[in-house]
Every structure is written in structure tokens, then in C-alpha cells.
Protein backbone atom coordinates (compact mmCIF):
# COMPACT_ATOMS: atom_id res chain seq x y z
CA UNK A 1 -4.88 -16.71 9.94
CA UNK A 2 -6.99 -16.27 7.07
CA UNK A 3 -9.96 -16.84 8.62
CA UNK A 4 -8.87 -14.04 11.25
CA UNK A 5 -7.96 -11.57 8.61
CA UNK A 6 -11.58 -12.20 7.52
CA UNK A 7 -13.36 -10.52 10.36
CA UNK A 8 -11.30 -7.70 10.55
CA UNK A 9 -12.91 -4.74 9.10
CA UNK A 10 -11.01 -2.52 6.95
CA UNK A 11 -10.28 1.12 8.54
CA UNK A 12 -12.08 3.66 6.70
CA UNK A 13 -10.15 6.48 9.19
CA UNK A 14 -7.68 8.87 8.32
CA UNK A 15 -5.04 9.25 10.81
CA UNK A 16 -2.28 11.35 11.24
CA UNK A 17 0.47 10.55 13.56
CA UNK A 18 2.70 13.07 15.46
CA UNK A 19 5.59 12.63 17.84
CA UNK A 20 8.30 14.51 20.31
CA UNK A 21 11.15 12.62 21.58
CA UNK A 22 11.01 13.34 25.65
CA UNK A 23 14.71 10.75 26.04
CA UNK A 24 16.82 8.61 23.97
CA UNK A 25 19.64 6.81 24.78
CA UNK A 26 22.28 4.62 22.53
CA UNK A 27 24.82 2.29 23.56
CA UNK A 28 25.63 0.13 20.49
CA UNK A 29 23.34 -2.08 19.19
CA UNK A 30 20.54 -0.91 21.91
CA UNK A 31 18.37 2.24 21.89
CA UNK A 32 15.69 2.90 24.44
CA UNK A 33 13.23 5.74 23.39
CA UNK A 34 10.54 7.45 25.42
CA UNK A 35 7.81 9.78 23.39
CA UNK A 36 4.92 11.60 23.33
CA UNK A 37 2.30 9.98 21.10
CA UNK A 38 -0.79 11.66 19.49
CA UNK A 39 -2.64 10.92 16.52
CA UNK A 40 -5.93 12.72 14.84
CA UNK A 41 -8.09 11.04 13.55
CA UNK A 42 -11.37 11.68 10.92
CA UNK A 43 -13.91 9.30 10.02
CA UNK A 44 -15.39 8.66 6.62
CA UNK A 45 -19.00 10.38 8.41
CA UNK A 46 -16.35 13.44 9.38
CA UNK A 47 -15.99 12.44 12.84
CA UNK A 48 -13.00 13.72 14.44
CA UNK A 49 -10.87 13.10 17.78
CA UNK A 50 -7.53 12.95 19.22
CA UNK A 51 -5.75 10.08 20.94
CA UNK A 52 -2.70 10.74 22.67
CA UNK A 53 -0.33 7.96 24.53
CA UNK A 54 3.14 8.49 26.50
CA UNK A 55 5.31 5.65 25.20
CA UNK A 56 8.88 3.82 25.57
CA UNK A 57 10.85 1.58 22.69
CA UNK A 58 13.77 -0.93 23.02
CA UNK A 59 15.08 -1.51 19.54
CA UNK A 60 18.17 -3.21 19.01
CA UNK A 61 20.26 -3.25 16.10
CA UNK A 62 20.32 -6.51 13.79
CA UNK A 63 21.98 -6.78 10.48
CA UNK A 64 22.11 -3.08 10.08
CA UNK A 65 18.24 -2.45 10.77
CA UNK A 66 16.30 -1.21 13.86
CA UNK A 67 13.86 -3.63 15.03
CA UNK A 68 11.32 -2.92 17.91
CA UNK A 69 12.14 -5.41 21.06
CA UNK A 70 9.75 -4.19 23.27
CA UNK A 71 7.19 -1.41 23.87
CA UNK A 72 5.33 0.02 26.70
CA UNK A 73 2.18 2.31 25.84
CA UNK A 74 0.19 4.49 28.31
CA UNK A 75 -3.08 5.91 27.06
CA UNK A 76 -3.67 9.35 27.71
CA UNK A 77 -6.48 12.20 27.56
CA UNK A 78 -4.82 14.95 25.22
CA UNK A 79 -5.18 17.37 28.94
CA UNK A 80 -2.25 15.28 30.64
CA UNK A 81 0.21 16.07 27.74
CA UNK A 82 2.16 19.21 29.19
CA UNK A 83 1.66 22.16 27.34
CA UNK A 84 5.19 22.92 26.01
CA UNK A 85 5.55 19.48 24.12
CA UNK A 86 6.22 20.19 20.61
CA UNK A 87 4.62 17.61 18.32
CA UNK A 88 6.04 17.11 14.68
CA UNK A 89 4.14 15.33 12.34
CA UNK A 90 5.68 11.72 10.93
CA UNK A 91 4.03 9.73 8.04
């Protein structure tokens, strides 16, 4: 693992993360969430662009904490988000 680590590069982006909630749905211990995704994003040269994704969450409830179970990401151009999604911004 070490070794992995070691040829990762270190981001030098800052990104900031925003979401709206298109479903959820509870029954006990299981949640399934589905969710617009975008995040913008600026290099250290000044670089900007957006990234946007549709995705979908199982988390299940263990020992009083959400955990992720599964997720399913679709990558997206920012024109195929509808316009009436409302973003809010999540750090």
C-alpha cells in the first residue's frame, strides 16, 4: 500500500461540492438516496471547470452510524442537469 500511496500525486485543486436530493427513502436500518452531483473546481494555475454526476446511495444503519453499501455514479455534462435543480453547497 505504501508503495501505491507513493505515486499518487497530491491534489493541488480546490473543489467545492454541491448537492440536491431528487428521492430518498427509509425503512429502518436502509436508506436509498438518489442526487444531483456537481462540484467546481480551480486549479493552482486558476483553471476552472464544473463536473456534474446523477448519483444513487444504499447506506444502511450499523451501530448507530450510516455507512455507504453501495453507489452508482453517472457522469454528466453540466447541460443534462435540468434547469430547476437547486444545488446547495455541502463541505
Amino acid at each position: 500500500m505504501d508503495k501505491l500511496l507513493s505515486v499518487v500525486r497530491p491534489k493541488t485543486t480546490l473543489r467545492r461540492n454541491f448537492f440536491s436530493v431528487v428521492s430518498e427513502d427509509v425503512r429502518g436500518d436502509t436508506a436509498l438516496v438518489n442526487y444531483w452531483n456537481k462540484a467546481l473546481e480551480r486549479s493552482e494555475n486558476g483553471e476552472e471547470r464544473t463536473r456534474a454526476w446523477l448519483e444513487s446511495v444504499v447506506i444502511i444503519k450499523r451501530r448507530g452510524a450510516w455507512r455507504l453499501l453501495q453507489m452508482h455514479s453517472t457522469r454528466l455534462t453540466t447541460e443534462q442537469i435540468p434547469e430547476n435543480v437547486a444545488f446547495t453547497e455541502r463541505r
